[in-house]
PDB file of N, CA and C in Angstrom:
ATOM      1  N   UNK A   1       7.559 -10.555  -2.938  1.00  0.00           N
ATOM      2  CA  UNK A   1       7.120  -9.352  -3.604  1.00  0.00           C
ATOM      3  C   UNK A   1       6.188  -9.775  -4.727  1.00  0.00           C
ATOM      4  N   UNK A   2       4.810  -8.993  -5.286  1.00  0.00           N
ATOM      5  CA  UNK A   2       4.017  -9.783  -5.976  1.00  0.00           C
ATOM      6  C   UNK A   2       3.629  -8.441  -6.738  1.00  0.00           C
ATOM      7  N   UNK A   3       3.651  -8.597  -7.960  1.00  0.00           N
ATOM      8  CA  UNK A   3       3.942  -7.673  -9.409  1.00  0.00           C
ATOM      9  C   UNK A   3       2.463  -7.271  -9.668  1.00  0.00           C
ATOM     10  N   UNK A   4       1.700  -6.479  -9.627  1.00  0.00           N
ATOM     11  CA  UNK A   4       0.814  -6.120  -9.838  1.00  0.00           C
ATOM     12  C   UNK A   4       0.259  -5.210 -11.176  1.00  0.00           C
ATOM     13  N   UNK A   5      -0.237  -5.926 -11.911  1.00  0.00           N
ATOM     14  CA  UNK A   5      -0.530  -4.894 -13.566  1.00  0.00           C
ATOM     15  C   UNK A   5      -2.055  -4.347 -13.469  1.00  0.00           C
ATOM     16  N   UNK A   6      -2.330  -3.125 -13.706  1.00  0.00           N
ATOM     17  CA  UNK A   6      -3.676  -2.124 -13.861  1.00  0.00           C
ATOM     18  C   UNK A   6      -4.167  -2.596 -14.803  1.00  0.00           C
ATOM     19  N   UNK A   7      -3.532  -3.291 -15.883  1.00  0.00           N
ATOM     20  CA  UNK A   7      -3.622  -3.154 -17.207  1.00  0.00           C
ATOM     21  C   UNK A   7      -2.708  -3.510 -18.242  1.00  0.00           C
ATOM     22  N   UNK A   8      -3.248  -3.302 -19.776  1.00  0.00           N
ATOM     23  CA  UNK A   8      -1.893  -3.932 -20.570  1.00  0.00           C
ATOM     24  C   UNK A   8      -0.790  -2.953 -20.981  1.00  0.00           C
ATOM     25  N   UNK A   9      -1.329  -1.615 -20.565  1.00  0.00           N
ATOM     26  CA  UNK A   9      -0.117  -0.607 -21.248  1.00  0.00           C
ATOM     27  C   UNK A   9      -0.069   0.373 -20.301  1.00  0.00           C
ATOM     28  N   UNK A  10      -0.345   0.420 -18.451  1.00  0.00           N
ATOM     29  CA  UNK A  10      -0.130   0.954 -17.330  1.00  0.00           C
ATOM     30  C   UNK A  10       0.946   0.146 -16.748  1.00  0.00           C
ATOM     31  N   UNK A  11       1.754   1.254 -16.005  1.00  0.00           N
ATOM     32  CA  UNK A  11       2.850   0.844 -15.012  1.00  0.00           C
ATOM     33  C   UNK A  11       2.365   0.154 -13.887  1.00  0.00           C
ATOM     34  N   UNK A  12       3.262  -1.202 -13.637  1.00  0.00           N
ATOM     35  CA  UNK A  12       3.163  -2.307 -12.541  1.00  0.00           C
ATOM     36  C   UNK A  12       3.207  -1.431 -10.951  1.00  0.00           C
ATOM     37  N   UNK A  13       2.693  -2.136 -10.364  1.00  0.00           N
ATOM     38  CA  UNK A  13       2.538  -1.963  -9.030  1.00  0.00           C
ATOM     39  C   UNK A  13       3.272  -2.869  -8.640  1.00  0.00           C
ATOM     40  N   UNK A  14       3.957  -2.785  -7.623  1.00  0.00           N
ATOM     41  CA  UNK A  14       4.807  -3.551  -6.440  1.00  0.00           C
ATOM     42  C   UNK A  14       4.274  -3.863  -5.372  1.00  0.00           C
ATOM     43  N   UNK A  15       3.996  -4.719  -4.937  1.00  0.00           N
ATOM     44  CA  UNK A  15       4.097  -5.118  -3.233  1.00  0.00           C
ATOM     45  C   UNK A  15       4.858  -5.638  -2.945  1.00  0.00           C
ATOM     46  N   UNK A  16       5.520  -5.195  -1.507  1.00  0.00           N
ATOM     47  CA  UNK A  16       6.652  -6.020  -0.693  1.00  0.00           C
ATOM     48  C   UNK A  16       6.057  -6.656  -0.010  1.00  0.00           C
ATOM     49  N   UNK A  17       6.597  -7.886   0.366  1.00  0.00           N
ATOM     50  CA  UNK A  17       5.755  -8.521   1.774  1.00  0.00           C
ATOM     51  C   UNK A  17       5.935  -7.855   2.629  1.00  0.00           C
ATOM     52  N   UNK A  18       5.220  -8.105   3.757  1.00  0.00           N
ATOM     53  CA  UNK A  18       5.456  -7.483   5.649  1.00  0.00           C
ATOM     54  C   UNK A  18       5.827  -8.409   6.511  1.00  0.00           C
ATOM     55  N   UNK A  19       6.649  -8.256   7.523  1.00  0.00           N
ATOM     56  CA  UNK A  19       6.910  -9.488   8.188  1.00  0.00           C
ATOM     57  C   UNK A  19       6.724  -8.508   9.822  1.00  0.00           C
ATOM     58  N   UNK A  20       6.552  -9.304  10.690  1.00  0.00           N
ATOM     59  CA  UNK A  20       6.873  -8.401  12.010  1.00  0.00           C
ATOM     60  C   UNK A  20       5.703  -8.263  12.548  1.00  0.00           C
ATOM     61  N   UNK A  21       5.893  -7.499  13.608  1.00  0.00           N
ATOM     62  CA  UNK A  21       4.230  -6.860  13.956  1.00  0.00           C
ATOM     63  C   UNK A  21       3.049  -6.595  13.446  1.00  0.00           C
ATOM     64  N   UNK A  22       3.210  -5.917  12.207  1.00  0.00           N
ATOM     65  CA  UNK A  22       1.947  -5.897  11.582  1.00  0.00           C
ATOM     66  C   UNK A  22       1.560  -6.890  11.312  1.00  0.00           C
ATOM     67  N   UNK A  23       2.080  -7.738   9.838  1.00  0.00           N
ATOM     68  CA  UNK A  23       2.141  -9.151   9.685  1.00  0.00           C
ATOM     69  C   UNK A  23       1.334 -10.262  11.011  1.00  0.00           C
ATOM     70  N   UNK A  24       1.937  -9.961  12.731  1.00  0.00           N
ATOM     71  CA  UNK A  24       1.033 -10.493  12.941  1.00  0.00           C
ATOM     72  C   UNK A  24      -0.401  -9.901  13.940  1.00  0.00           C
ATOM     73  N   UNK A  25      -0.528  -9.147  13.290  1.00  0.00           N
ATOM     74  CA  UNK A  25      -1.517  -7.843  13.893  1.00  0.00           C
ATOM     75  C   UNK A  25      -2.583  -8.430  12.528  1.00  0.00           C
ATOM     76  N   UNK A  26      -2.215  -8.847  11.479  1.00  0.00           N
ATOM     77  CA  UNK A  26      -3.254  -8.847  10.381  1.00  0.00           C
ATOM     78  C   UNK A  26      -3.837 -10.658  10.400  1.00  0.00           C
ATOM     79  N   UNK A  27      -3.215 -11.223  10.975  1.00  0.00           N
ATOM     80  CA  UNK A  27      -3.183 -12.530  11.182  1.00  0.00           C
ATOM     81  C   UNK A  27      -3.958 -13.017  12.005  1.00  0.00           C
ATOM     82  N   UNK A  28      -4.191 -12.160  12.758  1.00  0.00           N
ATOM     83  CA  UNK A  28      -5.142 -11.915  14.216  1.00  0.00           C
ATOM     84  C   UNK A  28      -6.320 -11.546  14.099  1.00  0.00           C
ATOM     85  N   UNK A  29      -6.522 -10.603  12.881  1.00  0.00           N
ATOM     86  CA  UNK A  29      -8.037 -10.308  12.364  1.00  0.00           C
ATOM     87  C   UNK A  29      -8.510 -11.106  11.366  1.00  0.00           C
ATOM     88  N   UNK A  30      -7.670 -12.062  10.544  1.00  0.00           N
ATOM     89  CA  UNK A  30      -8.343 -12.953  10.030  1.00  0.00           C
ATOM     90  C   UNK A  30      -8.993 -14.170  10.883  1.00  0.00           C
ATOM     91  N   UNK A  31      -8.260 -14.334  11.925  1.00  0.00           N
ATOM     92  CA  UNK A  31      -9.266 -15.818  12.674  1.00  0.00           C
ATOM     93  C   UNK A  31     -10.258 -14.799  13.138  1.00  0.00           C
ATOM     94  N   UNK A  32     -10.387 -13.248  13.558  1.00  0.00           N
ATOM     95  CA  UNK A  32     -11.958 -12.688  14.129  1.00  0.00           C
ATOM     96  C   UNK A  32     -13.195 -13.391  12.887  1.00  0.00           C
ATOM     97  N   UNK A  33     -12.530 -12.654  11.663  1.00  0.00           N
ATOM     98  CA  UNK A  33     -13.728 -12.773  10.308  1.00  0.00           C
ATOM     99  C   UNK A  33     -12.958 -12.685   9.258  1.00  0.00           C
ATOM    100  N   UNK A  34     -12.352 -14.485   8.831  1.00  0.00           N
ATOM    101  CA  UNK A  34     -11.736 -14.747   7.768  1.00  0.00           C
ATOM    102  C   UNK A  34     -12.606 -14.160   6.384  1.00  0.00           C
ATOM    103  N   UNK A  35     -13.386 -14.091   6.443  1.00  0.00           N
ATOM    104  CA  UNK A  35     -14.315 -13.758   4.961  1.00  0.00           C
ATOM    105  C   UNK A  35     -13.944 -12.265   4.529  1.00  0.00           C
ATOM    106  N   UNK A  36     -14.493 -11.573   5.845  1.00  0.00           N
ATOM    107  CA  UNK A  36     -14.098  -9.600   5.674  1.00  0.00           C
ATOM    108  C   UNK A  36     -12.582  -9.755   5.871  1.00  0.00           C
ATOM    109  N   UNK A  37     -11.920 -10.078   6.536  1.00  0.00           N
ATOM    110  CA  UNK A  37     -10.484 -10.156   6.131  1.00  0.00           C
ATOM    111  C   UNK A  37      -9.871 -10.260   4.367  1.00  0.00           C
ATOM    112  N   UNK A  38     -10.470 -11.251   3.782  1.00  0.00           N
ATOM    113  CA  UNK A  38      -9.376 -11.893   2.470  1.00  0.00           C
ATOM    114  C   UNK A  38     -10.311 -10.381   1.838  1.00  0.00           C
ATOM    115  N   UNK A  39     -11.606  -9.860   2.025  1.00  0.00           N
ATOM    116  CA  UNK A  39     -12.452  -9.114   1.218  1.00  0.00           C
ATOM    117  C   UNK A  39     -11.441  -7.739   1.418  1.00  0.00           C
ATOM    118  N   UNK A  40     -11.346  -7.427   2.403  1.00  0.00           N
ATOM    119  CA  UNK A  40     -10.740  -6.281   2.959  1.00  0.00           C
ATOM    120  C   UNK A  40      -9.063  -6.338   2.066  1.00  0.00           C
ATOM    121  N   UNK A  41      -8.282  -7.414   2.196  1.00  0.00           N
ATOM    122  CA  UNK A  41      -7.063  -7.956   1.653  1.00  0.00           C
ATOM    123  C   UNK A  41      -7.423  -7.398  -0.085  1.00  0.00           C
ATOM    124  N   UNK A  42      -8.201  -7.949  -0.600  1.00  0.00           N
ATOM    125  CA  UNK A  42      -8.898  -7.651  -2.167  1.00  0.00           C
ATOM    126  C   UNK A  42      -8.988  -6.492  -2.358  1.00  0.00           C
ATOM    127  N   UNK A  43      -9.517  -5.680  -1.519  1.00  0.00           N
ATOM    128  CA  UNK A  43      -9.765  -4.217  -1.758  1.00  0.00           C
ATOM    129  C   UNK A  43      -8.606  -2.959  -1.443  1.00  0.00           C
ATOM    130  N   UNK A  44      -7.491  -3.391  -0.767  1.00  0.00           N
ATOM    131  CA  UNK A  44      -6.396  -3.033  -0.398  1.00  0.00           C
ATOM    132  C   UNK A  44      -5.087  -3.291  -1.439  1.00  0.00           C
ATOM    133  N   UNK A  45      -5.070  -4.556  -1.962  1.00  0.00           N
ATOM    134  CA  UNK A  45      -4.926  -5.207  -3.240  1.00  0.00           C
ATOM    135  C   UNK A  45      -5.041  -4.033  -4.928  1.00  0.00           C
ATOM    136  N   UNK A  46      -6.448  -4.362  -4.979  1.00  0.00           N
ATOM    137  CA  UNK A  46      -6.990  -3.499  -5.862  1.00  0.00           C
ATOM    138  C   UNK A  46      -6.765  -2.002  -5.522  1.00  0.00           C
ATOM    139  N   UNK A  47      -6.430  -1.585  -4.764  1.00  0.00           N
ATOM    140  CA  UNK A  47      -6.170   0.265  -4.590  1.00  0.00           C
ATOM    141  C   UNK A  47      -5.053   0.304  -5.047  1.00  0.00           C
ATOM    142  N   UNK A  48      -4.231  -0.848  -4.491  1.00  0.00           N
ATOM    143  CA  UNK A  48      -2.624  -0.516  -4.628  1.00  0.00           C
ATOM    144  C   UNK A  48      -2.511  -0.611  -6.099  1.00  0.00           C
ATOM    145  N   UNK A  49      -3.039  -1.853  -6.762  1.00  0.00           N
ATOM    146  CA  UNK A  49      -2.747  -1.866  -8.583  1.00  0.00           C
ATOM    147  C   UNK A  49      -3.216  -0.423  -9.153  1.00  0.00           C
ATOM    148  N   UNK A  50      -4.406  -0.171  -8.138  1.00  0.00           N
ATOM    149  CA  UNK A  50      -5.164   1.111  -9.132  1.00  0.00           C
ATOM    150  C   UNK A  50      -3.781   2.243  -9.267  1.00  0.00           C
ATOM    151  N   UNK A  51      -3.003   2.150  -8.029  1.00  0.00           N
ATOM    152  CA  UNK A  51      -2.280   3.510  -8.009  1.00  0.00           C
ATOM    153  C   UNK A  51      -1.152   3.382  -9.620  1.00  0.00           C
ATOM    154  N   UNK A  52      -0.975   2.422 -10.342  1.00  0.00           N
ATOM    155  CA  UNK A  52      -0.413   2.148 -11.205  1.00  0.00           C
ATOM    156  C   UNK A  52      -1.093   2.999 -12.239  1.00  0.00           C
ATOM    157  N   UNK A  53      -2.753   2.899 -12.517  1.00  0.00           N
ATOM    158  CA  UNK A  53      -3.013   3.823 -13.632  1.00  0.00           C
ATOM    159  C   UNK A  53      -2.685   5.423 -13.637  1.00  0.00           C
ATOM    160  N   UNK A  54      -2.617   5.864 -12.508  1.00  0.00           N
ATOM    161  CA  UNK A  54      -2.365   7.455 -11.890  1.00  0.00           C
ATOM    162  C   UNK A  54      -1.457   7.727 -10.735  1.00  0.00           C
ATOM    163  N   UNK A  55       0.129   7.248 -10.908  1.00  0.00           N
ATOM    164  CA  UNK A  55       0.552   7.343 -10.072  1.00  0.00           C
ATOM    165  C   UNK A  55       1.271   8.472  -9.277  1.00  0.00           C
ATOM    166  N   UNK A  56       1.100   9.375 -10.041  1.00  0.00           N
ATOM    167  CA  UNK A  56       1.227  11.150  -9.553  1.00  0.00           C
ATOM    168  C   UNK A  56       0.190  11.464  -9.012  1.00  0.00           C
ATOM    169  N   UNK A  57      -1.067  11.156  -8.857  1.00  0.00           N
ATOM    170  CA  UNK A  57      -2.404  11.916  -8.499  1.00  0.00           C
ATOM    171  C   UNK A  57      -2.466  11.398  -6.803  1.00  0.00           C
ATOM    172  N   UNK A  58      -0.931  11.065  -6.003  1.00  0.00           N
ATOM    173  CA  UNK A  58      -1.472  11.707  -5.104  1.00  0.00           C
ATOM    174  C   UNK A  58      -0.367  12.725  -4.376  1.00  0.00           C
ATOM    175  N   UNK A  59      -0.331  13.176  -3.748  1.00  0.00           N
ATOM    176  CA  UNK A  59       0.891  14.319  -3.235  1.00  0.00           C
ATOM    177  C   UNK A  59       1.970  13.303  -2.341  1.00  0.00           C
ATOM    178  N   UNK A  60       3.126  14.132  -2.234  1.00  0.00           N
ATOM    179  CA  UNK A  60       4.092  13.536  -1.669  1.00  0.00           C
ATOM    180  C   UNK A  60       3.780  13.640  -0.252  1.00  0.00           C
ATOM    181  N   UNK A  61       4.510  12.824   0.825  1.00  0.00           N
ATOM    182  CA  UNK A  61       4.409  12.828   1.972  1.00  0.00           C
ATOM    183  C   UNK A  61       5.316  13.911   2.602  1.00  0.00           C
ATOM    184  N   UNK A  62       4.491  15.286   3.268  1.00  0.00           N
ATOM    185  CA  UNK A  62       6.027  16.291   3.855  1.00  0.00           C
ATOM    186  C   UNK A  62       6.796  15.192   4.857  1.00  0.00           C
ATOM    187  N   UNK A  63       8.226  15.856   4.906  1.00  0.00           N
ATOM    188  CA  UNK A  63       9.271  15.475   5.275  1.00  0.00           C
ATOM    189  C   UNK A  63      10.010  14.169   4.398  1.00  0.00           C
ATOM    190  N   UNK A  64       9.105  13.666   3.841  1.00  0.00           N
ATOM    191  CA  UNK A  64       9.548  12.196   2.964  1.00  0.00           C
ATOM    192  C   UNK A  64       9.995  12.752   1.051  1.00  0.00           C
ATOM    193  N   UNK A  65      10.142  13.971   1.008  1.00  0.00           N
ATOM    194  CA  UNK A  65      10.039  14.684  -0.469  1.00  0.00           C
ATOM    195  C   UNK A  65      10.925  14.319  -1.279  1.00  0.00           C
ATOM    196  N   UNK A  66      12.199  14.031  -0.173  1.00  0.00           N
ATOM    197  CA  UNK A  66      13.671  13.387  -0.653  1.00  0.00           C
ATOM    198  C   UNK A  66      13.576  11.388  -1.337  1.00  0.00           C
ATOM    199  N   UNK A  67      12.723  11.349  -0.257  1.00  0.00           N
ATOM    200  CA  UNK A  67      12.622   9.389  -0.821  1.00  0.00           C
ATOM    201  C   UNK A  67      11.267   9.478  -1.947  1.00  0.00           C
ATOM    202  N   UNK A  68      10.856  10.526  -2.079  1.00  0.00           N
ATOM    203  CA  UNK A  68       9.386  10.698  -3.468  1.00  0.00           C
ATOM    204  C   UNK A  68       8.094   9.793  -2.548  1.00  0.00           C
ATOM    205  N   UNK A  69       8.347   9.627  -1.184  1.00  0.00           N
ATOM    206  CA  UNK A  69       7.307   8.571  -0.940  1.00  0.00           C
ATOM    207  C   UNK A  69       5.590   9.133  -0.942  1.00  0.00           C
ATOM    208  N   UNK A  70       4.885   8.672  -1.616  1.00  0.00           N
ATOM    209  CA  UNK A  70       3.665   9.219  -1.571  1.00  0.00           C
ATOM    210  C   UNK A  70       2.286   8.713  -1.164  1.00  0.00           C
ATOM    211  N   UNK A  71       1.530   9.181  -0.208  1.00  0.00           N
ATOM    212  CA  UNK A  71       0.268   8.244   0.137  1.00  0.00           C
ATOM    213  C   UNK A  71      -0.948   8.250  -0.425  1.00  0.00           C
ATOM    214  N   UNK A  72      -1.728   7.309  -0.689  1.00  0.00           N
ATOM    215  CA  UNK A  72      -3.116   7.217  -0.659  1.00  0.00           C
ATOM    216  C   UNK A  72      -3.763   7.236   0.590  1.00  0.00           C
ATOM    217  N   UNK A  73      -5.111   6.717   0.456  1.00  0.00           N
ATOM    218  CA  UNK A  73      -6.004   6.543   1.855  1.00  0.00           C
ATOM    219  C   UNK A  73      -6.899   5.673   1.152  1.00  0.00           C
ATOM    220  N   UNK A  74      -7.498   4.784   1.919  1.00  0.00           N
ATOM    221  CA  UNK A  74      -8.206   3.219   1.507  1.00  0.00           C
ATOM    222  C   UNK A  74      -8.767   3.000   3.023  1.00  0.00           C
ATOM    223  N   UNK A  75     -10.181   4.243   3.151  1.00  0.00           N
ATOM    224  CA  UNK A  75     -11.105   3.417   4.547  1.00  0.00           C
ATOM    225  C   UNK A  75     -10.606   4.067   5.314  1.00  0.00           C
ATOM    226  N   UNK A  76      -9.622   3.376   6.401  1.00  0.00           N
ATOM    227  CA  UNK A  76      -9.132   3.810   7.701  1.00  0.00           C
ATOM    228  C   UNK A  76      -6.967   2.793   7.586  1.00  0.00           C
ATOM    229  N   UNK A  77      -7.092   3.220   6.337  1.00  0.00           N
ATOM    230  CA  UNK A  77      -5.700   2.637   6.096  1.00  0.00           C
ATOM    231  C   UNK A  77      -5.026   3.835   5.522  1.00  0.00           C
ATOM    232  N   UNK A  78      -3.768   4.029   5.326  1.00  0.00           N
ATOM    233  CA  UNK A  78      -2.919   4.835   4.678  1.00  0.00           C
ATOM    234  C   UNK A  78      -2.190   3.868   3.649  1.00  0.00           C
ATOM    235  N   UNK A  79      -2.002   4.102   2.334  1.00  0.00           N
ATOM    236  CA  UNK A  79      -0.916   3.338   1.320  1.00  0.00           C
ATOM    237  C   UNK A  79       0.415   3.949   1.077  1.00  0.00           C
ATOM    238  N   UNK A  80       1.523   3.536   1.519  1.00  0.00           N
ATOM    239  CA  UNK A  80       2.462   4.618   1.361  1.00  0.00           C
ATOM    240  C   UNK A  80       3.590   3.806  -0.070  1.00  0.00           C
ATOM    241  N   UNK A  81       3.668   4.481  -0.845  1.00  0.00           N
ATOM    242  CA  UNK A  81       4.185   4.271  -1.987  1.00  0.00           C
ATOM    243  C   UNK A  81       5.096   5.186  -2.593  1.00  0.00           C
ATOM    244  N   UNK A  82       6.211   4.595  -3.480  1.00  0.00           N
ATOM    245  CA  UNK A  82       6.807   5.706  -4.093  1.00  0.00           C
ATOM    246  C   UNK A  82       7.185   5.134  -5.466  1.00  0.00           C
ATOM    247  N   UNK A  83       7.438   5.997  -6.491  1.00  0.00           N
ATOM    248  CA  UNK A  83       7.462   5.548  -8.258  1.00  0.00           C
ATOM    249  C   UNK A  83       9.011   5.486  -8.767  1.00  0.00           C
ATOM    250  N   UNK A  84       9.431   4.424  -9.041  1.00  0.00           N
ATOM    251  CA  UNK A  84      10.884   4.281  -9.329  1.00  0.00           C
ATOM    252  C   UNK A  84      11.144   3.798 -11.066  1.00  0.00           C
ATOM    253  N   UNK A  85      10.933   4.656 -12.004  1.00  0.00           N
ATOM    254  CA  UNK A  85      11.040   4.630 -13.356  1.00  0.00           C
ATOM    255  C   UNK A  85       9.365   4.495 -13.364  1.00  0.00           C
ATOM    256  N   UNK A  86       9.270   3.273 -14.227  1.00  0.00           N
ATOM    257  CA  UNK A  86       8.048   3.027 -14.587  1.00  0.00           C
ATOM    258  C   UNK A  86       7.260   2.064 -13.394  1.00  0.00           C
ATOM    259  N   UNK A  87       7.603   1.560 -12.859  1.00  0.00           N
ATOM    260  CA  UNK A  87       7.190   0.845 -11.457  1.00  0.00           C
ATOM    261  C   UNK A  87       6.568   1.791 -10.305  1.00  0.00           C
ATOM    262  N   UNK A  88       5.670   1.071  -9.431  1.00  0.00           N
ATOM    263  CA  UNK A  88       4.912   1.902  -8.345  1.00  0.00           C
ATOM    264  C   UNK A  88       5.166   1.088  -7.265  1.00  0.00           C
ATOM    265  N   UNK A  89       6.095   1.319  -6.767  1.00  0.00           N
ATOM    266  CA  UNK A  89       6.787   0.672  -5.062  1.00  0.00           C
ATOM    267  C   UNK A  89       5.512   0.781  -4.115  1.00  0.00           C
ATOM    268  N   UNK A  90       4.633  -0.021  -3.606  1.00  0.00           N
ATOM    269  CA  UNK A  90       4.444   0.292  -2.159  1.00  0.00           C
ATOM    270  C   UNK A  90       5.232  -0.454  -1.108  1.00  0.00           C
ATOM    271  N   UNK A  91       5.452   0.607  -0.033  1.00  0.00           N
ATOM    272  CA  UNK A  91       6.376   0.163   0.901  1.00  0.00           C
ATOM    273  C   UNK A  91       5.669  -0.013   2.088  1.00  0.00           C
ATOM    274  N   UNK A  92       4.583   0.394   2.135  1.00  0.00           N
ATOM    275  CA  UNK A  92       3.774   0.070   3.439  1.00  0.00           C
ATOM    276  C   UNK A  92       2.121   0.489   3.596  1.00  0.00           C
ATOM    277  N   UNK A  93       1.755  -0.188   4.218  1.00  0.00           N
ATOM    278  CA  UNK A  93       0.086   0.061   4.594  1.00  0.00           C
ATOM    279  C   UNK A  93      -0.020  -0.357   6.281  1.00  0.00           C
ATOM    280  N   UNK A  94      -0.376   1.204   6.251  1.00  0.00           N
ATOM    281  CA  UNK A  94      -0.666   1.015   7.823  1.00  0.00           C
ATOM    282  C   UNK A  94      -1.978   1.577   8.051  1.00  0.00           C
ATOM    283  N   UNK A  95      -2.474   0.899   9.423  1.00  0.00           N
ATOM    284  CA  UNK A  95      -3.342   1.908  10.248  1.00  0.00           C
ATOM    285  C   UNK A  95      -3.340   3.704  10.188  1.00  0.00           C
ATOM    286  N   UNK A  96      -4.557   4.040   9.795  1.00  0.00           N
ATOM    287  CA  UNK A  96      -4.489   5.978   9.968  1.00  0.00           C
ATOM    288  C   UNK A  96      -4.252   6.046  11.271  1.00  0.00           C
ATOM    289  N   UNK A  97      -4.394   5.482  12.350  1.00  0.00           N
ATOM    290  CA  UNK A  97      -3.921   5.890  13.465  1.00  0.00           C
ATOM    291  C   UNK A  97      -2.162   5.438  14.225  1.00  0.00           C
ATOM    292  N   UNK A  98      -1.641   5.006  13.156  1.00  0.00           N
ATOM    293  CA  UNK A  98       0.368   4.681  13.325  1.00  0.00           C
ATOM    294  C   UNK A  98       0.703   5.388  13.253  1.00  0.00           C
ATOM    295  N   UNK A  99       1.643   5.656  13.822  1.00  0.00           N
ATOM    296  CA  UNK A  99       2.696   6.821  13.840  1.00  0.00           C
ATOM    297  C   UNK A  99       3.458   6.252  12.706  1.00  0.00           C
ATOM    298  N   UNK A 100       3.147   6.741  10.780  1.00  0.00           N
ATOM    299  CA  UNK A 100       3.726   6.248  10.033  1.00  0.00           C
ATOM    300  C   UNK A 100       4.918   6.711  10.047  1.00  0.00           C
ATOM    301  N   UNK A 101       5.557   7.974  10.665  1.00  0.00           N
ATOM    302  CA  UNK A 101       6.697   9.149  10.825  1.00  0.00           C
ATOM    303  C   UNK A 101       8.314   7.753  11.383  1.00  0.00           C
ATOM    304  N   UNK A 102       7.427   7.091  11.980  1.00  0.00           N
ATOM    305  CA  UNK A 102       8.574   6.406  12.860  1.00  0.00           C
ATOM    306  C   UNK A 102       8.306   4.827  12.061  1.00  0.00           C
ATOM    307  N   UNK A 103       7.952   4.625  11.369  1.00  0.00           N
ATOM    308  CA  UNK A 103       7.610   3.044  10.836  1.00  0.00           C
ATOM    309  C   UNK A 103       8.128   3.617   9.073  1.00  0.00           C
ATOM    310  N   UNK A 104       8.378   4.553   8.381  1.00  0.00           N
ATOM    311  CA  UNK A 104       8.354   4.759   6.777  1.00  0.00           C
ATOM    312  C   UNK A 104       9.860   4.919   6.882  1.00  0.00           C
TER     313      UNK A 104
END
C-alpha cells in the first residue's frame, strides 16, 4: 500500500496494491510500450493523489451508497475510491469497459 500526499495540509491518498488478473493484464502492456506504460502509471498516480485535495467532488457510486465508494474517470479508466476519516482509500482502477458491479 503506498501513502500518497496532495500536499502539506490535504488528506493522504491510499493505494492498495493489485494482484491477480489485472496485475497481470497491466504487465502485458508494459513489454507492448514500457515508456507510455510507467507515463500512463504517473498520470493514474497523480489523479489518485489529486482526489485527496477534493475528495467529495465526485458522486457516490449507485448501489455502492452503503460502502461511500466513489468514482472518478482518468481517459478510458474508472478510479473507484472511498474516504475513511481523513484518508482517501482507492480500492480499484479498472477499465470503463469492466463490469466494475462484479469486481468492487
Amino acid at each position: 500500500m503506498a501513502l500518497l500526499r496532495a500536499g502539506p495540509h490535504e488528506s493522504p491518498a491510499v493505494l492498495r496494491g493489485q494482484t491477480g488478473p489485472d496485475r497481470d493484464r497491466r504487465l502485458y502492456r508494459t513489454r507492448d510500450n514500457s515508456s507510455r506504460a510507467r507515463s500512463f502509471i504517473k498520470e493514474l498516480t497523480d489523479k489518485c493523489a489529486g482526489l485527496a485535495d477534493m475528495p467529495l467532488g465526485y458522486a457516490i457510486v449507485p448501489r455502492y451508497e452503503a460502502k461511500g465508494i466513489r468514482r472518478c474517470v482518468h481517459d478510458n479508466y474508472q478510479i473507484f475510491y472511498h474516504i475513511d476519516g481523513d484518508l482517501v482509500l482507492v480500492v480499484r482502477v479498472l477499465h470503463g469497459a469492466r463490469d466494475y458491479e462484479a469486481l468492487l
